[in-house]
Protein backbone atom coordinates (compact mmCIF):
# COMPACT_ATOMS: atom_id res chain seq x y z
CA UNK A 1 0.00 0.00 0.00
CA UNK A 2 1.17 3.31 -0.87
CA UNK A 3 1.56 6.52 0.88
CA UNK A 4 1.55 8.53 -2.08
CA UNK A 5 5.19 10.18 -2.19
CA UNK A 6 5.32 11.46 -5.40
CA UNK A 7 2.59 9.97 -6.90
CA UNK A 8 0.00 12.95 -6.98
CA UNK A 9 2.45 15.73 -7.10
CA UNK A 10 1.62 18.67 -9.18
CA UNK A 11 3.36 20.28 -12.12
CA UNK A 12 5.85 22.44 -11.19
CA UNK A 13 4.58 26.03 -10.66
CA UNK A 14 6.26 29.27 -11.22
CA UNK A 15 4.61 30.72 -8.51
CA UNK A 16 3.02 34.17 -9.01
CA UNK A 17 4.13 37.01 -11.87
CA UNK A 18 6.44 40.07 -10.41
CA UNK A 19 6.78 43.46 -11.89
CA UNK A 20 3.82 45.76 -13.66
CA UNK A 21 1.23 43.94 -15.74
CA UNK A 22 -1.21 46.05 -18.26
CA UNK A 23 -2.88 44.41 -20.77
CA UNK A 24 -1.97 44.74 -24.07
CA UNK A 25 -3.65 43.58 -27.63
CA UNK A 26 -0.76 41.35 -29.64
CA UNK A 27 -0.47 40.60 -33.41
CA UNK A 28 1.25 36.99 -33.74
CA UNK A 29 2.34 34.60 -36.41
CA UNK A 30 1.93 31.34 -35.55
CA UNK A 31 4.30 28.72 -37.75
CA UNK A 32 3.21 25.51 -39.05
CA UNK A 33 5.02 23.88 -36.11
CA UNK A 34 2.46 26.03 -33.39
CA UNK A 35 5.23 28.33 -32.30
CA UNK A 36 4.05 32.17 -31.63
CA UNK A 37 5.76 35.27 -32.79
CA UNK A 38 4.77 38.55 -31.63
CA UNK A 39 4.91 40.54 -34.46
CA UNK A 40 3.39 43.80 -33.30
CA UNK A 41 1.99 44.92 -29.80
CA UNK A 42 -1.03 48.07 -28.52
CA UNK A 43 -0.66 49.05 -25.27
CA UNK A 44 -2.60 52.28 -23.56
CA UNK A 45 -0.17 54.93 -22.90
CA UNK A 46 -1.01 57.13 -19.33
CA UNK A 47 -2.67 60.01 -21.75
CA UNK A 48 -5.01 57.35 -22.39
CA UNK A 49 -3.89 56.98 -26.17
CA UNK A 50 -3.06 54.03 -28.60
CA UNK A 51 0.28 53.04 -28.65
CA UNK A 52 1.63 51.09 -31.44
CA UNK A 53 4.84 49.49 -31.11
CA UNK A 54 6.49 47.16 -33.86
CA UNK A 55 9.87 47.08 -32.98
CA UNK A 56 10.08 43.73 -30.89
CA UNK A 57 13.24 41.76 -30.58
CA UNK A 58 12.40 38.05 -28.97
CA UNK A 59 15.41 37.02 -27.17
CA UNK A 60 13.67 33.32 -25.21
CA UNK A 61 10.40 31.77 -24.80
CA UNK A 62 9.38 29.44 -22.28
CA UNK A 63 6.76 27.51 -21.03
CA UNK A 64 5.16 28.43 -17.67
CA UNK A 65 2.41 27.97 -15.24
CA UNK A 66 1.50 30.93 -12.83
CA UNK A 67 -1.35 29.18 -10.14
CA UNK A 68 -1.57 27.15 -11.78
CA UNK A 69 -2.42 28.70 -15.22
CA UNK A 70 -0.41 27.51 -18.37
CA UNK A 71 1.30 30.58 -20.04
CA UNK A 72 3.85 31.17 -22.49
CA UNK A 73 6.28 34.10 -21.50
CA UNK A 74 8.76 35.67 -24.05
CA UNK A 75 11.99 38.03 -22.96
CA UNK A 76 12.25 40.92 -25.07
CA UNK A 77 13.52 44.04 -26.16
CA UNK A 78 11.26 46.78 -27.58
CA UNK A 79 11.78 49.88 -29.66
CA UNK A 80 10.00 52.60 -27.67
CA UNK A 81 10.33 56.22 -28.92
CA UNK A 82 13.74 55.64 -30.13
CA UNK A 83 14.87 53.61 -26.61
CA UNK A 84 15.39 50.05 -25.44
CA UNK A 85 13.48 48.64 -23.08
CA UNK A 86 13.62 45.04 -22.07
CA UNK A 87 9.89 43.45 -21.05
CA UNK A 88 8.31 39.96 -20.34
CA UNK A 89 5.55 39.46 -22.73
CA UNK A 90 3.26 36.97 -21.32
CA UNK A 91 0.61 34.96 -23.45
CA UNK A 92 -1.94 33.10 -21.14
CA UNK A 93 -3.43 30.40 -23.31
CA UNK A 94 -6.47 29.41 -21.60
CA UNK A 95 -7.63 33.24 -21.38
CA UNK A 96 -6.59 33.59 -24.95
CA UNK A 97 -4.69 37.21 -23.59
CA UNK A 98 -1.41 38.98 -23.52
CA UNK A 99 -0.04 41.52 -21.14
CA UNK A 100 3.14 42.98 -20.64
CA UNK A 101 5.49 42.94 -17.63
CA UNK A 102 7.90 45.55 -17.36
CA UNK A 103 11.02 44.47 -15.43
């Protein structure tokens, strides 16, 4: 009779997302293999207005699971305004959403 070590453990979990999320609308390609490419992201600026930003530079992807909650996050770079800035763009496939995590 068993005691269950390590028979009903759980996936491992990443545990819970750090940094600023907003929520952001993302254009993808998706390949014939099911990889996604983030080709072009929207994000509301503090004025309130459409931002459109095209310049994205993927650096990883990897698989995670926040609660829980399968995800795919990507480590980026973005052309802002004629600046750098290095994000986590987070895909939660379940909710069919993206936001972004500034680091």
């Amino acid at each position: 009779m068993a005691f269950g070590i390590g028979s009903n453990v759980p996936e491992a979990d990443a545990g819970s997302v750090r940094g600023t999320q907003r929520k952001i609308a993302c254009e993808c390609w998706f390949t014939s293999t099911g990889k996604i490419v983030p080709l072009m992201l929207k994000i509301q600026d503090e004025d309130g207005e459409i931002q459109t930003i095209r310049e994205i530079i993927v650096h990883s992807q990897e698989k995670k699971q926040y609660a829980g909650v399968p995800s795919i996050e990507y480590d980026c770079t973005l052309g802002v305004r004629g600046q750098s800035l290095r994000v986590w763009l987070i895909y939660y496939q379940a909710e069919n959403r993206w936001v972004i995590n500034f680091r």
